[in-house]
Protein backbone atom coordinates (compact mmCIF):
# COMPACT_ATOMS: atom_id res chain seq x y z
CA UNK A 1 19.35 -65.31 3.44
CA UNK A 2 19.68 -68.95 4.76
CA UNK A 3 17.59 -70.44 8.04
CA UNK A 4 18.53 -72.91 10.25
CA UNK A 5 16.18 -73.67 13.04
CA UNK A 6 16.74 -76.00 16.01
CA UNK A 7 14.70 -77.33 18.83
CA UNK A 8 16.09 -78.43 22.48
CA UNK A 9 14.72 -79.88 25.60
CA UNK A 10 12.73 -79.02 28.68
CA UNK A 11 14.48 -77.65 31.70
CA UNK A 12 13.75 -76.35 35.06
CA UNK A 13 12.75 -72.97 34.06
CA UNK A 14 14.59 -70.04 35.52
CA UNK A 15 12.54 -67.73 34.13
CA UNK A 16 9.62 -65.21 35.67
CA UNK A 17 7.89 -61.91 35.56
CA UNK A 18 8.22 -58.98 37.84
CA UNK A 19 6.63 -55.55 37.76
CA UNK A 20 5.60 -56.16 33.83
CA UNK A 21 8.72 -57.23 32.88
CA UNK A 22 9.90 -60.97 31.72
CA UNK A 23 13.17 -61.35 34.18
CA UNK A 24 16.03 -64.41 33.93
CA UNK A 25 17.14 -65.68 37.29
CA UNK A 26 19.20 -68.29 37.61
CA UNK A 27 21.91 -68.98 40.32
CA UNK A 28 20.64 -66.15 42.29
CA UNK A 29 20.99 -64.17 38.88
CA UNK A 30 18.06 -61.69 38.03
CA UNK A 31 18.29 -60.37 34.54
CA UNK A 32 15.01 -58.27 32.80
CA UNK A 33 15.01 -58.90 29.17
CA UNK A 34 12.36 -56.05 28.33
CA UNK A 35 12.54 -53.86 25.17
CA UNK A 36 13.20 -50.64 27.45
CA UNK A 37 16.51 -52.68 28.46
CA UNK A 38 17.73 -54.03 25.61
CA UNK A 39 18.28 -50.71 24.19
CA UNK A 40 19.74 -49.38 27.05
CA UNK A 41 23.40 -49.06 27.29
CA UNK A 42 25.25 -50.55 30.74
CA UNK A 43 24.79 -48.62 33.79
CA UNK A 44 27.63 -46.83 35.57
CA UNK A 45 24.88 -44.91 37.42
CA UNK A 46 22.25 -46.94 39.10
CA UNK A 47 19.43 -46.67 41.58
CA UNK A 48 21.00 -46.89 45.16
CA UNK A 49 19.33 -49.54 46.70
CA UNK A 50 17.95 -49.77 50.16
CA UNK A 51 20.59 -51.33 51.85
CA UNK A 52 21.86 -49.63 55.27
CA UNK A 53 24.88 -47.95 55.81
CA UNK A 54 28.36 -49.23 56.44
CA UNK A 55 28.42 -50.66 52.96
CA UNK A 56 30.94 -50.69 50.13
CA UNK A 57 30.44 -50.19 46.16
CA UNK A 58 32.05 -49.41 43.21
CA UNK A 59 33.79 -49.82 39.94
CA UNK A 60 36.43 -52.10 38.86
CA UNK A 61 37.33 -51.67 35.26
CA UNK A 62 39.71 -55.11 34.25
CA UNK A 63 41.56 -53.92 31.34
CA UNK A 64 44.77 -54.87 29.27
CA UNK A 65 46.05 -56.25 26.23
CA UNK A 66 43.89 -58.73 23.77
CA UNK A 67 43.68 -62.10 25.25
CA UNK A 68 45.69 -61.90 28.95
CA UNK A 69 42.21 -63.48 30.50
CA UNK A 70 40.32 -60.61 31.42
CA UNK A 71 36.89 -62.26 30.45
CA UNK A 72 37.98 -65.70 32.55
CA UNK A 73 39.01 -63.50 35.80
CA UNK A 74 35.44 -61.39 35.71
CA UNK A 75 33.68 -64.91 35.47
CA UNK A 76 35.64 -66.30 38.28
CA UNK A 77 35.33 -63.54 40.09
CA UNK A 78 31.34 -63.03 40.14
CA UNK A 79 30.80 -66.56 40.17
CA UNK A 80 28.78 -67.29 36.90
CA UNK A 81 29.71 -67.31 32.99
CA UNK A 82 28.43 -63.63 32.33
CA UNK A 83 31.22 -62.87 29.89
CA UNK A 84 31.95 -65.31 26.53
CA UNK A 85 35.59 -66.80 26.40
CA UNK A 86 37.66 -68.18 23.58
CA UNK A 87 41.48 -69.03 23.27
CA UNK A 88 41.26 -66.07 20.22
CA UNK A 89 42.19 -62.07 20.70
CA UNK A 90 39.66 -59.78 20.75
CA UNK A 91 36.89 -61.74 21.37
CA UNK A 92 35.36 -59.08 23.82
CA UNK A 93 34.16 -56.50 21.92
CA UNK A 94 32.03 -54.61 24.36
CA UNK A 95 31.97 -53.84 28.18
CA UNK A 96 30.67 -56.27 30.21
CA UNK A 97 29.05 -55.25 33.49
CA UNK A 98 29.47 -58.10 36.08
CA UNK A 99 28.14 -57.83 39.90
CA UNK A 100 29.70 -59.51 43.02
CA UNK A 101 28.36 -58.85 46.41
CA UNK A 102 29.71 -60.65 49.03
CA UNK A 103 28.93 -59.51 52.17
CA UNK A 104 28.73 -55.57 52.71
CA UNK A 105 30.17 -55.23 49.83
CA UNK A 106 29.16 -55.06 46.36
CA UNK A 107 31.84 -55.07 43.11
CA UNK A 108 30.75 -54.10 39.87
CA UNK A 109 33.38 -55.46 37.40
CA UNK A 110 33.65 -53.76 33.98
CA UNK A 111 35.34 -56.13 31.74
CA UNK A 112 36.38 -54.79 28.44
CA UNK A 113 37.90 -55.30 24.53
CA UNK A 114 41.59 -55.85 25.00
CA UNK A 115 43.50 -52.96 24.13
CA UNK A 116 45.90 -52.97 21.11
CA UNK A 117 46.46 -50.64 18.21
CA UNK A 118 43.16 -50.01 16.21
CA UNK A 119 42.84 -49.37 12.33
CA UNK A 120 39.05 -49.59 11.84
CA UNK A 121 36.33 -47.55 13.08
CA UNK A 122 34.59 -50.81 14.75
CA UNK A 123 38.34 -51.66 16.27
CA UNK A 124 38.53 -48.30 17.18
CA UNK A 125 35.07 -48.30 18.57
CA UNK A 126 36.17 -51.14 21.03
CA UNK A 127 39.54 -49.64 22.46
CA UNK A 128 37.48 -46.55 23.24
CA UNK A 129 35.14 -48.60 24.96
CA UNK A 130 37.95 -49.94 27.45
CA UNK A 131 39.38 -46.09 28.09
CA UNK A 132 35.88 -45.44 28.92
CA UNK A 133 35.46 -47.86 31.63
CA UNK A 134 38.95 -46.86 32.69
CA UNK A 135 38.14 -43.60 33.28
CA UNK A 136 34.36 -43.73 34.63
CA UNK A 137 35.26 -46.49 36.93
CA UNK A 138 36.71 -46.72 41.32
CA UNK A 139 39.58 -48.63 40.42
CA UNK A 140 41.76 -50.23 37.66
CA UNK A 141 42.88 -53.57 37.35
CA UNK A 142 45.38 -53.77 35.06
CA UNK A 143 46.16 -57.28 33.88
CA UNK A 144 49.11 -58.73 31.90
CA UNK A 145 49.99 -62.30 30.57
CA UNK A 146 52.90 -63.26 32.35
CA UNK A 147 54.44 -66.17 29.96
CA UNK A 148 53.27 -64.07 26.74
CA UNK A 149 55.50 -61.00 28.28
CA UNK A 150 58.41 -63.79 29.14
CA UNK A 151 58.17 -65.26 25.84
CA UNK A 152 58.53 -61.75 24.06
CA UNK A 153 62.13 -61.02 26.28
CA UNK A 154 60.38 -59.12 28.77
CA UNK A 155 60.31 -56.29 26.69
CA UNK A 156 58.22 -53.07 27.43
CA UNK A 157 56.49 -52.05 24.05
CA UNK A 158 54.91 -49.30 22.50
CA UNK A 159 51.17 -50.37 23.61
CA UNK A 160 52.70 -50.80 26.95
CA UNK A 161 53.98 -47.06 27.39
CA UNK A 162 50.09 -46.08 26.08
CA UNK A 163 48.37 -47.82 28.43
CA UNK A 164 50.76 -46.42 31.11
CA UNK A 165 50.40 -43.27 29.71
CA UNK A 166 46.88 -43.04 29.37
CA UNK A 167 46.24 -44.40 33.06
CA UNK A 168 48.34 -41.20 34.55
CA UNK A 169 46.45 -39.18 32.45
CA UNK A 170 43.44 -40.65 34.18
CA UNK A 171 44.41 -39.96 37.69
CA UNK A 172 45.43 -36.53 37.15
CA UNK A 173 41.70 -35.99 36.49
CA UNK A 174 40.68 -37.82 39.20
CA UNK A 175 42.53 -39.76 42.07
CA UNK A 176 42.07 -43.62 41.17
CA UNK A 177 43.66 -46.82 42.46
CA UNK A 178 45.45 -48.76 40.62
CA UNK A 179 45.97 -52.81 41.46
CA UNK A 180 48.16 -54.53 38.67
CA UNK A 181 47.31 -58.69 38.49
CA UNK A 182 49.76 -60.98 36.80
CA UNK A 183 48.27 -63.65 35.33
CA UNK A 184 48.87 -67.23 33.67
CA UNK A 185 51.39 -67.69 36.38
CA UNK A 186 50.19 -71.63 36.57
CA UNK A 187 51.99 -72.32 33.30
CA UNK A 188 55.64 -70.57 34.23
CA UNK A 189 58.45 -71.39 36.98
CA UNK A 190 58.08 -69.48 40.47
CA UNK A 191 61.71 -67.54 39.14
CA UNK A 192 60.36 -67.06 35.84
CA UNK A 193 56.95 -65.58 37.15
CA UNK A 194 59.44 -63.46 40.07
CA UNK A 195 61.29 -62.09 37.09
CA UNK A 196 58.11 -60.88 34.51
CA UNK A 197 56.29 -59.64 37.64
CA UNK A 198 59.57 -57.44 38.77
CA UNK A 199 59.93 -55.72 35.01
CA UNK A 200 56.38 -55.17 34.66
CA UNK A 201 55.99 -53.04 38.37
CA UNK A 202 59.22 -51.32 37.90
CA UNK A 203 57.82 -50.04 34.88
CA UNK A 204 54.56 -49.10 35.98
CA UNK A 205 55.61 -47.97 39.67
CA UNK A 206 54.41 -44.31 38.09
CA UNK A 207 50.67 -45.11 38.13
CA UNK A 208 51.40 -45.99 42.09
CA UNK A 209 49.61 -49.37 42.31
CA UNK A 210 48.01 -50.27 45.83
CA UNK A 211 49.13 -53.59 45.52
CA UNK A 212 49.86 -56.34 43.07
CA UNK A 213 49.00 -60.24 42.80
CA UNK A 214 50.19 -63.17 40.91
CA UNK A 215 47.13 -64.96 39.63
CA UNK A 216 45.90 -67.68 37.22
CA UNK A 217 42.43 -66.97 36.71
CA UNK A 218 41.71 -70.17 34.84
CA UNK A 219 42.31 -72.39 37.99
CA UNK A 220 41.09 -69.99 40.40
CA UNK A 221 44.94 -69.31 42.03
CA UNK A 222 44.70 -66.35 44.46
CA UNK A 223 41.58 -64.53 42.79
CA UNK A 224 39.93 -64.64 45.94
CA UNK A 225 42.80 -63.11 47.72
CA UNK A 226 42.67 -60.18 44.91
CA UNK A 227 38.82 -59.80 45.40
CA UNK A 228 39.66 -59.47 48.73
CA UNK A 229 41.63 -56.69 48.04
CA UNK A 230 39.12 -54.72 46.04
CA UNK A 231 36.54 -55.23 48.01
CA UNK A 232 38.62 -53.47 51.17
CA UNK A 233 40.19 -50.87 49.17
CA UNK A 234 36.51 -49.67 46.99
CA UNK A 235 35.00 -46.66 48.72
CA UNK A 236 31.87 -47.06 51.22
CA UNK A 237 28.78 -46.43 49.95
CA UNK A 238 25.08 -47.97 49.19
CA UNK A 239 25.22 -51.00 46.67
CA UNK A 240 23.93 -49.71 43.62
CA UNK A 241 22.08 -53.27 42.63
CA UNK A 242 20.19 -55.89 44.03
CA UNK A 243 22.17 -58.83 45.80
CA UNK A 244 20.64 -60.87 43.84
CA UNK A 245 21.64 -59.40 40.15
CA UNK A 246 24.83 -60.56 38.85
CA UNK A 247 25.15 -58.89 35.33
CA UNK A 248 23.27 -55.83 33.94
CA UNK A 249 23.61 -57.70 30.21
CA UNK A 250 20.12 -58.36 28.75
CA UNK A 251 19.21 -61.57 27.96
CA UNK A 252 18.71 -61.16 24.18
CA UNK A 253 22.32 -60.05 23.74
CA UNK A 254 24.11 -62.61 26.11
CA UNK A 255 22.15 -65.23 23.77
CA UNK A 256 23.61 -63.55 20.71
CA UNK A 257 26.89 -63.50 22.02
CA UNK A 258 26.40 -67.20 23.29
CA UNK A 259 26.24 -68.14 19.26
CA UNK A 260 29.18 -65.42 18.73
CA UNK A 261 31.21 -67.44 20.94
CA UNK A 262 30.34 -70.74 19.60
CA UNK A 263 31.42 -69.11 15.89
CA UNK A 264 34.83 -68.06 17.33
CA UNK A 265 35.25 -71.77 18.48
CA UNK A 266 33.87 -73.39 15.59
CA UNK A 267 35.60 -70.99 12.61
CA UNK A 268 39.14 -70.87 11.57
CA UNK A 269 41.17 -67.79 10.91
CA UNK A 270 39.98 -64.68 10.40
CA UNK A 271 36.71 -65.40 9.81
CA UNK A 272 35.24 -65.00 12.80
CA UNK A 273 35.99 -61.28 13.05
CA UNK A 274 34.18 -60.71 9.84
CA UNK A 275 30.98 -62.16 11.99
CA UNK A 276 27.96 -60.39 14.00
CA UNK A 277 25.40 -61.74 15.78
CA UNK A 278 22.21 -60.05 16.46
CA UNK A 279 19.05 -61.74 18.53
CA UNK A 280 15.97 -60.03 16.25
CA UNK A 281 13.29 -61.40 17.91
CA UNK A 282 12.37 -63.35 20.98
CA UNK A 283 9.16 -64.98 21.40
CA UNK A 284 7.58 -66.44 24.80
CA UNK A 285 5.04 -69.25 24.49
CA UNK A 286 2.50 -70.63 26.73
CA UNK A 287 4.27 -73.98 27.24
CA UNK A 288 7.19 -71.88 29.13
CA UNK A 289 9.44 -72.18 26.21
CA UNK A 290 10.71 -69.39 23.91
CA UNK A 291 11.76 -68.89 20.19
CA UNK A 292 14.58 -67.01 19.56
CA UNK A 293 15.58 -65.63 16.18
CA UNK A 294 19.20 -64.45 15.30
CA UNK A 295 21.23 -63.06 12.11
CA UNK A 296 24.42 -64.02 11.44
CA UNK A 297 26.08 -61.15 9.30
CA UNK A 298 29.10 -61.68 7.22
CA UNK A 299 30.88 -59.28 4.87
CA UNK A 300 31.29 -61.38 1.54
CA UNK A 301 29.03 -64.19 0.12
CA UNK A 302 32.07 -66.40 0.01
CA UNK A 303 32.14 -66.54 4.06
CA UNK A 304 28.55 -67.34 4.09
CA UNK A 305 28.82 -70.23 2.39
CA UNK A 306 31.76 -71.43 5.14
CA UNK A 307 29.67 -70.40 7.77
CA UNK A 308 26.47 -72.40 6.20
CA UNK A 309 29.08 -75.33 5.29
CA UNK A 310 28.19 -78.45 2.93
CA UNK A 311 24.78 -79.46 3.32
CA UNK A 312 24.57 -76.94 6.25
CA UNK A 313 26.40 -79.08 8.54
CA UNK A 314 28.83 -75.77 9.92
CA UNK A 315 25.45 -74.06 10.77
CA UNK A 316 23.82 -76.90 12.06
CA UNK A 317 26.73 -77.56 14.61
CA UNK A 318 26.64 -74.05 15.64
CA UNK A 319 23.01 -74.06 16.22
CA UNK A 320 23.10 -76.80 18.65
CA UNK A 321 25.86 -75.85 20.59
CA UNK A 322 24.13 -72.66 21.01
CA UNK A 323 21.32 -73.63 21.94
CA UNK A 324 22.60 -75.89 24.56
CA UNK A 325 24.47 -73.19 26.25
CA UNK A 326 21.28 -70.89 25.81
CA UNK A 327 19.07 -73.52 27.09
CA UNK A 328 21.23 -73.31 30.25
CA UNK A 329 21.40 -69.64 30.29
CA UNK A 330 17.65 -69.53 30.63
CA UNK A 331 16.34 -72.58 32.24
CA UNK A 332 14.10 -73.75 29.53
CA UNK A 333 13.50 -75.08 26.58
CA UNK A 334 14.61 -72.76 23.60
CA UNK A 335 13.78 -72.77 19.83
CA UNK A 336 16.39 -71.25 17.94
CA UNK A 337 16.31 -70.17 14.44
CA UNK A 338 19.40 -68.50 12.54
CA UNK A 339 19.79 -66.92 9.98
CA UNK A 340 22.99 -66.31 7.85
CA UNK A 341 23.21 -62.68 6.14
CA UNK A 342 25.63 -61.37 3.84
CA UNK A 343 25.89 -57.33 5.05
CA UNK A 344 29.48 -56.35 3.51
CA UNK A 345 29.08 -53.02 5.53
CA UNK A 346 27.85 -54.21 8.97
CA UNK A 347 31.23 -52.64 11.05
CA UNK A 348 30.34 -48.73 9.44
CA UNK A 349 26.65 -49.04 10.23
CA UNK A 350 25.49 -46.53 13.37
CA UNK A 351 22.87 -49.18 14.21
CA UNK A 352 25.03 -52.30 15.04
CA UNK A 353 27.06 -50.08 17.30
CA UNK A 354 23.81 -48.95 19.90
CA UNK A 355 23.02 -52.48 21.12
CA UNK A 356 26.92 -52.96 22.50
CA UNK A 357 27.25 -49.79 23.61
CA UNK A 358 29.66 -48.84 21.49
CA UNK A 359 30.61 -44.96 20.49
CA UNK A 360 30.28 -45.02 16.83
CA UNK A 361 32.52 -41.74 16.11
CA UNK A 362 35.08 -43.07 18.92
């Protein structure tokens, strides 16, 4: 096992204690990082809180194919970077709760893996997780990349006729509204974006979507007009969270997938995929700073070395752009150590799966 530790600067800190527990809040954010939480999977069924009647709630799962900007939309929409986001597929691997509350009305977005055609039990794992969220949540945004489905001849696929398939079979169980965003319609012509758009709703006009909007979620284009939308069409009912909380995510595991981000960005090919990260232990000190200790698993002794690089210069460079971004997370100043561990069978092990809330036998 190799170590790399690094050491940042003070910040404001963001970070306090309520009712026992150590709590992040930041931005109006209040996340509790206790042990109880950590383990705990993402709620779908939370305390009601005590706000009066005359309020709305619910669930919006955002789901679609790998990479149409599901993570960038969810971040846009709640206001704050609560999900990681890289130009690479897959890069969500878990659902991601995020909270918007706006005024009598309270949005809990479930943003999840992109769905495509799994092989392995740990790919399989993360397509299940999506149908999940699908089928516990209020609504369903269903999101496509308009130029990708241009470039490919406007073709309905295979994986298209799935996910329209396995959305009906989700309203026959119970009646759920559907809302169908294009996105990425910044980079396209008005005609060319009038065209995809047309294809797409003819072709799911059977899972009777309440309405539909062209967006570009990078630059913010009519995503306020869609959360709009959601927020009039989601049932009334008490919020479920404080107006404060933005993200039921504990801290330890939005740190670890802070450095999981900054891998994706940093390593070429494949490799990433072949990479976990898991926080293993998180230390408070008196001086308001904290020490935070991660493994980085690979599968073969060969990627460890890339991920090390010469002279550990790769794992040095990941280190401190992680603990930048962590530093921000948290207000304060953060000692990070990693640690670089070959575990060949890390994607079959029951463990790995609990802290994501993944289903292991999905």
């Amino acid at each position: 096992m190799e170590c790399f530790g690094l050491d940042g600067g003070f910040s404001a800190s963001k970070f306090t204690c309520r009712n026992g527990q150590y709590c992040f809040v930041g931005l109006q954010n209040l996340l509790c990082i206790s042990e109880q939480a950590f383990r705990k999977k993402p709620r779908l069924c939370a305390q009601e809180t005590d706000k009066e009647s005359g309020t709305r709630c619910g669930h919006v799962a955002i789901i679609g194919k790998s990479n149409v900007g599901k993570s960038t939309l969810m971040n846009h929409l709640v206001g704050e970077k609560i999900a990681i986001v890289t130009p690479k597929v897959q890069t969500t691997r878990n659902r991601i709760v995020g909270i918007a509350t706006e005024k009598e009305t309270q949005i809990i977005f479930l943003d999840t893996p992109g769905i495509f055609n799994p092989k392995l039990r740990f790919d399989r794992a993360m397509v299940d997780s999506a149908w999940t969220s699908a089928a516990e949540a209020d609504m369903i945004a269903l999101m496509f990349d308009l130029p990708q489905f241009k470039a490919r001849k406007m073709e309905i696929d295979k994986l298209h006729e799935e996910i329209k398939s396995r959305i009906t079979a989700i309203q026959k169980k119970r009646s759920r509204d559907v809302i169908l965003i294009m996105n990425k319609v910044d980079l396209m012509t008005k005609k060319d974006a009038a065209s995809a758009s047309d294809v797409l709703s003819e072709f799911f006009s059977d899972v009777r979507p309440v309405d539909q909007f062209a967006i570009s979620a990078t630059r913010g284009d009519s995503v306020q007009d869609l959360k709009n939308c959601l927020a009039d069409t989601l049932p009334e009912g008490p919020w479920l969270y404080p107006d404060d909380e933005m993200t039921t995510l504990p801290a330890r595991l939005m740190a670890a997938e802070v450095t999981r981000e900054k891998v994706f960005l940093q390593l070429k090919q494949e490799l990433p995929y072949s990479v976990a990260v898991d926080t293993i232990a998180w230390e408070e000190y008196r001086n308001g700073s904290v020490r935070i200790d991660q493994e980085i698993f690979v599968q073969r002794q060969s990627q460890k070395g890339i991920v090390m690089g010469k002279n550990g210069t790769r794992i040095k460079a990941l280190g401190v752009a992680s603990r930048e971004d962590i530093e921000e997370l948290l207000g304060r100043k953060v000692h990070l150590f990693l640690h670089v561990k070959v575990r060949s069978d890390w994607q079959d092990r029951r463990d790995m799966y609990l802290p994501w809330g993944l289903n292991y036998n999905a």
